[in-house]
N, C-alpha and C. Protein backbone atom coordinates (compact mmCIF):
# COMPACT_ATOMS: atom_id res chain seq x y z
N UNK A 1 2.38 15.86 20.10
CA UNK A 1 1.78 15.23 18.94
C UNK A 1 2.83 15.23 17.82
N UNK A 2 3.26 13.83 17.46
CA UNK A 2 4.72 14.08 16.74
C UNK A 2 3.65 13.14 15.29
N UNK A 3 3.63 13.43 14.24
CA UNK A 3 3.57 12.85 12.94
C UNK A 3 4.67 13.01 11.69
N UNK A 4 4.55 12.34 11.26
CA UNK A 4 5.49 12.75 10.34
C UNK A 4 5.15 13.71 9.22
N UNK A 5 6.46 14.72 8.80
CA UNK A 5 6.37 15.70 7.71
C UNK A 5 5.76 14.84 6.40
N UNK A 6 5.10 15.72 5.73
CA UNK A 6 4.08 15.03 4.43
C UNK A 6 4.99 15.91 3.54
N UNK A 7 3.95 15.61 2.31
CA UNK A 7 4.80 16.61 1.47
C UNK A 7 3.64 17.40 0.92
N UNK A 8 3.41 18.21 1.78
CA UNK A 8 2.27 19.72 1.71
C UNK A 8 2.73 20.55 2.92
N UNK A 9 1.99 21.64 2.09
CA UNK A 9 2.85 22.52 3.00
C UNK A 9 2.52 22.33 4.62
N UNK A 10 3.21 23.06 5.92
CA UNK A 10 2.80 22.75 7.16
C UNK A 10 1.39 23.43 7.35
N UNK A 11 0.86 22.60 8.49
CA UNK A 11 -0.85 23.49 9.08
C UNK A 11 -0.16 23.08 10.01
N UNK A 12 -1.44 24.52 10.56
CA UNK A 12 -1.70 24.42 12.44
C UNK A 12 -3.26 23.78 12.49
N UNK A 13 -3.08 22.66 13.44
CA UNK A 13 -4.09 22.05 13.89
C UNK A 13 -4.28 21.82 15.36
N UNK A 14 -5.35 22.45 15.58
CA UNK A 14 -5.67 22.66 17.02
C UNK A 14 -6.02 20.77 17.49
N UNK A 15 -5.90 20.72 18.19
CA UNK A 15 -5.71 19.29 19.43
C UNK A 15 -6.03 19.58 20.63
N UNK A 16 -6.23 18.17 21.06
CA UNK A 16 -6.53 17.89 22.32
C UNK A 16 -6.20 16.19 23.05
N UNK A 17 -6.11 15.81 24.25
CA UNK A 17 -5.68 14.82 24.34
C UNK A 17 -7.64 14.06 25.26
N UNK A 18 -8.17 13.28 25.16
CA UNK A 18 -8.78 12.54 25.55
C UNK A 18 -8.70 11.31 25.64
N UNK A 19 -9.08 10.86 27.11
CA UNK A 19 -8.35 9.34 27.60
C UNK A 19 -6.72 8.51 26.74
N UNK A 20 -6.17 9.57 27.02
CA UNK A 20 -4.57 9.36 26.07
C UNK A 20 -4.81 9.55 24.67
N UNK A 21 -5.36 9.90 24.11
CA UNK A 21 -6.27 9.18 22.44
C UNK A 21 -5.12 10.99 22.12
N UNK A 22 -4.56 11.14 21.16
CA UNK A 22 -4.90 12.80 20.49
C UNK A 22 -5.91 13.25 19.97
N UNK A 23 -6.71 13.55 19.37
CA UNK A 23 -7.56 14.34 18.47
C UNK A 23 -7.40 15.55 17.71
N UNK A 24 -7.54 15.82 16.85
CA UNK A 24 -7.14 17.03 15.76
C UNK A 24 -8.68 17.47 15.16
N UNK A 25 -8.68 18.94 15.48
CA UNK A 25 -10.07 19.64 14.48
C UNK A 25 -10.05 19.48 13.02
N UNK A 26 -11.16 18.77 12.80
CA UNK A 26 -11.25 18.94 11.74
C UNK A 26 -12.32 20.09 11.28
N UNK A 27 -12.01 20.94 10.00
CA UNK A 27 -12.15 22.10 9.99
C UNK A 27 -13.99 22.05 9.23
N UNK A 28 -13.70 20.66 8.30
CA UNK A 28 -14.79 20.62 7.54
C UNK A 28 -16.25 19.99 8.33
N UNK A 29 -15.82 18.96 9.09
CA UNK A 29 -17.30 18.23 10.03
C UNK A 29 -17.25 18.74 11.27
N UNK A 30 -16.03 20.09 11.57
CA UNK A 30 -16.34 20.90 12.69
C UNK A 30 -16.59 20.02 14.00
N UNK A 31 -15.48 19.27 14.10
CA UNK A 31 -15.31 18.04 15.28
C UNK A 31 -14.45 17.63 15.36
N UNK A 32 -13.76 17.33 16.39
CA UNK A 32 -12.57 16.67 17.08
C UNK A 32 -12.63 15.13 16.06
N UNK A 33 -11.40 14.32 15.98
CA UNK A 33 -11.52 13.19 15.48
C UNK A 33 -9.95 12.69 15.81
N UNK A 34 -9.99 11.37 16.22
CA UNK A 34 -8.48 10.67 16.81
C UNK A 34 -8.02 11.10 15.28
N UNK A 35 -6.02 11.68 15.86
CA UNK A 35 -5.28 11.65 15.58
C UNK A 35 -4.76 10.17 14.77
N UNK A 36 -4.74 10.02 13.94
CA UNK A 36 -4.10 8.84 12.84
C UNK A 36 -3.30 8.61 11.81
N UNK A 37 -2.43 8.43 11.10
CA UNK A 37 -1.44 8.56 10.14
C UNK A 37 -2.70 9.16 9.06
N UNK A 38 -3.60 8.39 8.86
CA UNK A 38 -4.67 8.65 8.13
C UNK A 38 -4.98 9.98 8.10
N UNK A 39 -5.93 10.36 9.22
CA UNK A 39 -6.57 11.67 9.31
C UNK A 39 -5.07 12.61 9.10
N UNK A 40 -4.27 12.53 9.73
CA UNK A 40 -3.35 13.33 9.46
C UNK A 40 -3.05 14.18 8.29
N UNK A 41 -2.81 13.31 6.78
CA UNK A 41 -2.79 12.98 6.14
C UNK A 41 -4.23 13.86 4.82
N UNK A 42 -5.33 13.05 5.61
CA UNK A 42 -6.33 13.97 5.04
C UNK A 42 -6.84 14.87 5.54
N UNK A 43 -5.96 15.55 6.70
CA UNK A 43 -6.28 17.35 7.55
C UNK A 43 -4.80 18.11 6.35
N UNK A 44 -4.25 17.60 5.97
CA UNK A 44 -3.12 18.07 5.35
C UNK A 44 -3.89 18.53 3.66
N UNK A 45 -4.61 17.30 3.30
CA UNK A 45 -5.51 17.59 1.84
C UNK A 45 -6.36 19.01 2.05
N UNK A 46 -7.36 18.71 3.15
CA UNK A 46 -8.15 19.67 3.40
C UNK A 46 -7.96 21.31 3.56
N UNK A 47 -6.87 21.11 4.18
CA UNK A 47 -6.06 22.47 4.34
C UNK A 47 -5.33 22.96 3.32
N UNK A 48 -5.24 22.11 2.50
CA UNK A 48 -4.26 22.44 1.08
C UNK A 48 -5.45 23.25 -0.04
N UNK A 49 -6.41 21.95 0.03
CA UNK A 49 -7.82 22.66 -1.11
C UNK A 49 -8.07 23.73 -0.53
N UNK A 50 -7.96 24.24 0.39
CA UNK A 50 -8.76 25.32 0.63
C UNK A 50 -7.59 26.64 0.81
N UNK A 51 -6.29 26.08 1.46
CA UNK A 51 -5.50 27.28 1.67
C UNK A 51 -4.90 27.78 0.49
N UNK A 52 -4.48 26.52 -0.07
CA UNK A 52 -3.28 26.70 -1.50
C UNK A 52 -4.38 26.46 -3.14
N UNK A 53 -5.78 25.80 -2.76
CA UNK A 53 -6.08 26.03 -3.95
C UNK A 53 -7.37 26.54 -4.17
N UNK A 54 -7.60 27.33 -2.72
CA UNK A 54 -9.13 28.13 -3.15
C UNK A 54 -10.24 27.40 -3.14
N UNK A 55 -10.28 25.86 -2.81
CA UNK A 55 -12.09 25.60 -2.72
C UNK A 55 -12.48 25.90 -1.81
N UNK A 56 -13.92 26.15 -1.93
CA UNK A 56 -14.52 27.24 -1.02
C UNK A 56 -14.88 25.69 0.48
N UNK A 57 -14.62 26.01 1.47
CA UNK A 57 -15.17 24.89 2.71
C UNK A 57 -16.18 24.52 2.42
N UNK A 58 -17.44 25.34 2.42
CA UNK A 58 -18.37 24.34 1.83
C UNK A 58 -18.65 23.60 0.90
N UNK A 59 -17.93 23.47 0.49
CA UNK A 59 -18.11 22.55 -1.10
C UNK A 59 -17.86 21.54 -0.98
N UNK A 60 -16.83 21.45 0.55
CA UNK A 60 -16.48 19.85 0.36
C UNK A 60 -17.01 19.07 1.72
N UNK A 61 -17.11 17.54 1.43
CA UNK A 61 -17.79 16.59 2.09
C UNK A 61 -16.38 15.92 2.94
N UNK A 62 -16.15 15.31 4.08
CA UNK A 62 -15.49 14.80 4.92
C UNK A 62 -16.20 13.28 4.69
N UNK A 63 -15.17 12.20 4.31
CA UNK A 63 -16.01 10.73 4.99
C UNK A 63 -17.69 10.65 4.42
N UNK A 64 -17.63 11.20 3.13
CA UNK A 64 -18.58 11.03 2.39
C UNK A 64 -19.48 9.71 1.78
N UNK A 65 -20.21 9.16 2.54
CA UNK A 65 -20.96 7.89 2.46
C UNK A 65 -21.20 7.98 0.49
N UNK A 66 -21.04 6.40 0.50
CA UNK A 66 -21.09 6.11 -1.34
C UNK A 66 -21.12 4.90 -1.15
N UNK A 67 -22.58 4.87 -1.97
CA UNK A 67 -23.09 2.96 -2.45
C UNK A 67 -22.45 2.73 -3.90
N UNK A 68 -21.77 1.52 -3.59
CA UNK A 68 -21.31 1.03 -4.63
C UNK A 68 -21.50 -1.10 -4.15
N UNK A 69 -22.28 -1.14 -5.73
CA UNK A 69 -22.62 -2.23 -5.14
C UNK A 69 -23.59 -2.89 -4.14
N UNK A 70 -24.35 -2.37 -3.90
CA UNK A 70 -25.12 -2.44 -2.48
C UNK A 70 -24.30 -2.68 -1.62
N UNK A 71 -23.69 -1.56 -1.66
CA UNK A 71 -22.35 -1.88 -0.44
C UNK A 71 -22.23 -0.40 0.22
N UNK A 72 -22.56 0.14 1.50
CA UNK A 72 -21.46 1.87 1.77
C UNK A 72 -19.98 1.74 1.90
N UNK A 73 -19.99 2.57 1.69
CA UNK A 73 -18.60 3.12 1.70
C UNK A 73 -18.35 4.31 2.08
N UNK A 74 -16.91 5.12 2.60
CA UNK A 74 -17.12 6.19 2.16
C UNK A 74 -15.99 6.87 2.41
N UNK A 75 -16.05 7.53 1.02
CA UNK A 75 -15.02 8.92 0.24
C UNK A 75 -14.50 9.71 0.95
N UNK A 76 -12.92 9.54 1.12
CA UNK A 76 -12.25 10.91 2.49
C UNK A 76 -12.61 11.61 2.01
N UNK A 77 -12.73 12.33 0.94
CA UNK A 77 -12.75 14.06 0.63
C UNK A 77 -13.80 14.14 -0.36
N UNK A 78 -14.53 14.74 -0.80
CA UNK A 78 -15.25 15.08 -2.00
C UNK A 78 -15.83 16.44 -1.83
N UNK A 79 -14.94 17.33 -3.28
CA UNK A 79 -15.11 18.45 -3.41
C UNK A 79 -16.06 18.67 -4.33
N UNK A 80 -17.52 19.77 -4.46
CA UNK A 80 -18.37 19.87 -5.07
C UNK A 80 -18.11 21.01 -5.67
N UNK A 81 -19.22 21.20 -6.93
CA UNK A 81 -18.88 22.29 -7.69
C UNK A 81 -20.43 22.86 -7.04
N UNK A 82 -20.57 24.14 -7.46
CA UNK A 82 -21.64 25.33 -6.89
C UNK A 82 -22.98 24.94 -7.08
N UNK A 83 -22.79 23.67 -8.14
CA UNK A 83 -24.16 22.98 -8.60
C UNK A 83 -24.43 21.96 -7.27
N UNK A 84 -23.45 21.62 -6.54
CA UNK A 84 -23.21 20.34 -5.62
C UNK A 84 -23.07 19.31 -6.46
N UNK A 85 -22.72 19.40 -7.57
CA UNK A 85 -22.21 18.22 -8.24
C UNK A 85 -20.31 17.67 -7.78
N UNK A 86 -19.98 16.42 -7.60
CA UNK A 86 -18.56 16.31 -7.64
C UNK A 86 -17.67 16.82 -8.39
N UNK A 87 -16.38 17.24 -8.37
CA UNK A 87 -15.64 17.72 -9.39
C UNK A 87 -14.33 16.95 -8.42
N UNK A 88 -13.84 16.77 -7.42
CA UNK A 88 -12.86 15.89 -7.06
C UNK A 88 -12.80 14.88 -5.99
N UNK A 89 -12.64 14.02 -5.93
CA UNK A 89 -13.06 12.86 -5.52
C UNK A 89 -11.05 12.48 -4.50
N UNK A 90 -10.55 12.73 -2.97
CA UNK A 90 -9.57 12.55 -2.48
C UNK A 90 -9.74 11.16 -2.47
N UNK A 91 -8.81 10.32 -2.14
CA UNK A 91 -8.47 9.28 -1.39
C UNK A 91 -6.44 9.20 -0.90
N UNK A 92 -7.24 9.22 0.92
CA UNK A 92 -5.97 9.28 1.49
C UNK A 92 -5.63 8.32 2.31
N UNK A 93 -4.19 7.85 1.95
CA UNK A 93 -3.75 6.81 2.86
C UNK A 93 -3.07 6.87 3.51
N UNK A 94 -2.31 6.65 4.79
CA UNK A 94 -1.09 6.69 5.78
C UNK A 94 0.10 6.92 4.86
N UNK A 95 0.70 7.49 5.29
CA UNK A 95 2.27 7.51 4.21
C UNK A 95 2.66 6.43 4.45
N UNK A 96 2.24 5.60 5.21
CA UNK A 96 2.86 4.01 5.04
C UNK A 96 2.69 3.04 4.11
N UNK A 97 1.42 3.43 3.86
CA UNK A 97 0.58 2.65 2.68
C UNK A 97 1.49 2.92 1.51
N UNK A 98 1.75 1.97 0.69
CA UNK A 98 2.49 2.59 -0.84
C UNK A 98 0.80 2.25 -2.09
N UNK A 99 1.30 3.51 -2.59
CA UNK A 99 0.25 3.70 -3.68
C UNK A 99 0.05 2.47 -4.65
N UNK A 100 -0.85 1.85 -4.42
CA UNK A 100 -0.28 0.63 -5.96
C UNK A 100 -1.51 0.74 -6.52
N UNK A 101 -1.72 -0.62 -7.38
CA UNK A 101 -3.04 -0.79 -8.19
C UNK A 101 -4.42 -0.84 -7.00
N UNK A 102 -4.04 -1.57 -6.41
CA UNK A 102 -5.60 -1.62 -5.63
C UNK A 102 -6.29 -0.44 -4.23
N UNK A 103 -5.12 0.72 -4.40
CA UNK A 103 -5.66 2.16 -4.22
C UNK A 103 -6.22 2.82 -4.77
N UNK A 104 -6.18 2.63 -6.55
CA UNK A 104 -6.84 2.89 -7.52
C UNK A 104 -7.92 2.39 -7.75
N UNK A 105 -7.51 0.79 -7.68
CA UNK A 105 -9.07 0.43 -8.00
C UNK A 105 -10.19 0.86 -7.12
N UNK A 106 -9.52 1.10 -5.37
CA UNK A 106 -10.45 1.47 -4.40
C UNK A 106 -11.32 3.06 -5.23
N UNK A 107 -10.53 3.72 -4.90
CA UNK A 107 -11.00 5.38 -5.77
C UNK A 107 -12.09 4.89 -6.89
N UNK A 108 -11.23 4.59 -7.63
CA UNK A 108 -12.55 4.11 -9.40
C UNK A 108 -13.68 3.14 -8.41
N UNK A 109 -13.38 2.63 -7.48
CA UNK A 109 -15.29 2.00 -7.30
C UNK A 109 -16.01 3.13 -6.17
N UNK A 110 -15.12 3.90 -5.60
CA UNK A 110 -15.98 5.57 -5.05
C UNK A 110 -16.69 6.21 -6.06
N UNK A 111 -15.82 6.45 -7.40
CA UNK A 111 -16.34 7.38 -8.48
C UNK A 111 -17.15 6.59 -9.45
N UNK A 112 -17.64 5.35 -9.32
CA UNK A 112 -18.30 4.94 -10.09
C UNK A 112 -19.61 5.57 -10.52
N UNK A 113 -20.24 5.97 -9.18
CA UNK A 113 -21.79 6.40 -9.26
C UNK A 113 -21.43 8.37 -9.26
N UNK A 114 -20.42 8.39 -8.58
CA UNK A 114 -19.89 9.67 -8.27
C UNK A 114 -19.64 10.66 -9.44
N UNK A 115 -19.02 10.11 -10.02
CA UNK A 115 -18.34 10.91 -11.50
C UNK A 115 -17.91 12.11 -11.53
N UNK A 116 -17.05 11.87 -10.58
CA UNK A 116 -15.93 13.55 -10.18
C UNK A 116 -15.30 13.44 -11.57
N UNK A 117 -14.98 14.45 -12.06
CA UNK A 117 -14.21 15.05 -12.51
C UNK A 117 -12.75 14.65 -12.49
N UNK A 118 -12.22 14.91 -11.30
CA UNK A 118 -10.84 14.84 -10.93
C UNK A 118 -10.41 13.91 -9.86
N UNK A 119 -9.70 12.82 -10.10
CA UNK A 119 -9.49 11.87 -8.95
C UNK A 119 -7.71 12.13 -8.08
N UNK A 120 -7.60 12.69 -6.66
CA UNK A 120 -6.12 12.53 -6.18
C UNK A 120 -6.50 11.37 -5.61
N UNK A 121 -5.22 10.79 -5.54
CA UNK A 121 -4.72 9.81 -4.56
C UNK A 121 -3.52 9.98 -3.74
N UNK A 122 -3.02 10.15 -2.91
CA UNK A 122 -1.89 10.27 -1.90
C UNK A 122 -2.18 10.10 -0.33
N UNK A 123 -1.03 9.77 -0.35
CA UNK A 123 -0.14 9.07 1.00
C UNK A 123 1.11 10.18 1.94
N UNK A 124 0.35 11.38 1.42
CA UNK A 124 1.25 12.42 2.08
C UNK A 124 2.93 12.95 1.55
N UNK A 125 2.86 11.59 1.23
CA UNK A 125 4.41 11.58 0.68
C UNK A 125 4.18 11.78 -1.35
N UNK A 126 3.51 10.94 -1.50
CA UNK A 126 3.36 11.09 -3.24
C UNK A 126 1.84 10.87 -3.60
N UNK A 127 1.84 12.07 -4.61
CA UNK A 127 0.28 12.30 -5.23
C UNK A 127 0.41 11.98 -6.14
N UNK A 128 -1.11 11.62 -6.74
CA UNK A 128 -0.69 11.22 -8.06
C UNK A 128 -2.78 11.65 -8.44
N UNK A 129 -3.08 12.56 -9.50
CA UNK A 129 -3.91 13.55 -10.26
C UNK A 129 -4.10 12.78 -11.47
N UNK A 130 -5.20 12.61 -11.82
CA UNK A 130 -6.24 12.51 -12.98
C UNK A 130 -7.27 12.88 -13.19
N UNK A 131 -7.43 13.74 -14.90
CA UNK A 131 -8.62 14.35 -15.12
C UNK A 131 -9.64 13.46 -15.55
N UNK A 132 -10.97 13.18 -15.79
CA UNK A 132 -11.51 11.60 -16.37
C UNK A 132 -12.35 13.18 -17.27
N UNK A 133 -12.88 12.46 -18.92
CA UNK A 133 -13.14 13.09 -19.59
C UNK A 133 -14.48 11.68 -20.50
N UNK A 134 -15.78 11.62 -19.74
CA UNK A 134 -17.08 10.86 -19.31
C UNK A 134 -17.59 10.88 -20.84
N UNK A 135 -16.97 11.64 -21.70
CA UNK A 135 -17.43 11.97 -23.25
C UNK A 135 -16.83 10.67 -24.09
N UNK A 136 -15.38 11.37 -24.14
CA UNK A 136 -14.49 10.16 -24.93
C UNK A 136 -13.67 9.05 -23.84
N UNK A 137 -14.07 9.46 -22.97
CA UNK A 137 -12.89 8.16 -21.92
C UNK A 137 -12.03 8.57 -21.58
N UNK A 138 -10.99 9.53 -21.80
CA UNK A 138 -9.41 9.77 -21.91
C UNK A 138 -9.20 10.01 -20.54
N UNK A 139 -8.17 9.92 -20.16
CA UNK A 139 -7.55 10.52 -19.01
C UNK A 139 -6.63 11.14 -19.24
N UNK A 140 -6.14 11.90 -18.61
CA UNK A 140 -5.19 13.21 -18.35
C UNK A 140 -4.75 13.30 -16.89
N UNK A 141 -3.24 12.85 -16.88
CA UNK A 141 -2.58 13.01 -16.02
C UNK A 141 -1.87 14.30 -15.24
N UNK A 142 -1.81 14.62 -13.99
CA UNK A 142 -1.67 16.05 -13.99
C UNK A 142 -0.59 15.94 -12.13
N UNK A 143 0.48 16.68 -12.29
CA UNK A 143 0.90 16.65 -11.21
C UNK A 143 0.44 16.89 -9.63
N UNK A 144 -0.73 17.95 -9.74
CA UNK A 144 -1.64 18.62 -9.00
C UNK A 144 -3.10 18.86 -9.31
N UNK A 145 -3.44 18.85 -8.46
CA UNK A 145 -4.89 19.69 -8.18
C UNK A 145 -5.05 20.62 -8.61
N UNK A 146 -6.20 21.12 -9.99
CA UNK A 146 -6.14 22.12 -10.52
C UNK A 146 -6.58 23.22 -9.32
N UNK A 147 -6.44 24.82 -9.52
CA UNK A 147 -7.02 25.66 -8.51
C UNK A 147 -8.34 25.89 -8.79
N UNK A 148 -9.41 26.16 -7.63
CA UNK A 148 -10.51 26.26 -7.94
C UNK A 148 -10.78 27.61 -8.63
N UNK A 149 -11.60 27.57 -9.84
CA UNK A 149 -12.16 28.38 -10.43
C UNK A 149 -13.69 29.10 -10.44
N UNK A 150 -13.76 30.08 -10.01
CA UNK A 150 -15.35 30.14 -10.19
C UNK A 150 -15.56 30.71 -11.26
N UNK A 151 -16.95 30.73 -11.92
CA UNK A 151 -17.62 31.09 -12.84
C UNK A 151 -17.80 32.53 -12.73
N UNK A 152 -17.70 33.22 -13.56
CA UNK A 152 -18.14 34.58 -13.68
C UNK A 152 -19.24 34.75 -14.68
């Protein structure tokens, strides 16, 4: 199983090969799922929120169904806060994909009804972090994913 290096740190991901296909565990819907630049990509996010920044596994949603529009859709990653409310909203693309405007616009029509908190976008290769602030509008740009915090 050869993919290419991302830019997060390395995981071990257990595999398997069916009818030639690869498959990789995914840790969060606890199921095999074909190997793809994609999934790749967002087993690399998943493993990051949780190894390098502390959200707790359950908090977050895999391929999270979202009406927008009378339309589904649905959200690679969405991390919840203890309320089960959103607080970050992933969207991951093949490192082939280059990040432009209409990766963004994809994300902003996930979070429309959603209203995470925090939107990533990356392609394995380059992330790119915003805080949305639902009061005054502002955004706040941020290199990373803040670490998860719990309440005391």
């Amino acid at each position: 199983m050869f993919m290419q290096e991302l830019n997060f740190p390395k995981i071990e991901l257990k595999s398997k090969v069916v009818n030639n296909s690869t498959q990789i565990f995914d840790i969060v819907r606890k199921d095999y799922f074909v190997l793809t630049p994609e999934e790749w990509v967002r087993q690399h996010v998943i493993h990051y929120l949780i190894n390098y920044k502390r959200y707790p596994i359950g908090l977050m949603q895999v391929e999270k169904m979202v009406k927008y529009n009378n339309l589904n859709t649905r959200a690679d990653i969405v991390v919840n806060d203890r309320s089960l409310e959103p607080i970050i909203l992933v969207e991951c693309k093949a490192p082939t994909v280059s990040i432009r405007k209409n990766v963004f616009d994809q994300i902003a029509k996930y979070n429309f009804n959603l209203r995470a908190k925090y939107l990533f976008v990356t392609n394995g290769l380059k992330h790119y972090c915003c805080k949305i602030d639902y009061t005054t509008n502002e955004t706040q740009y941020f290199d990373d994913i803040p670490e998860y915090i719990t309440k005391k």
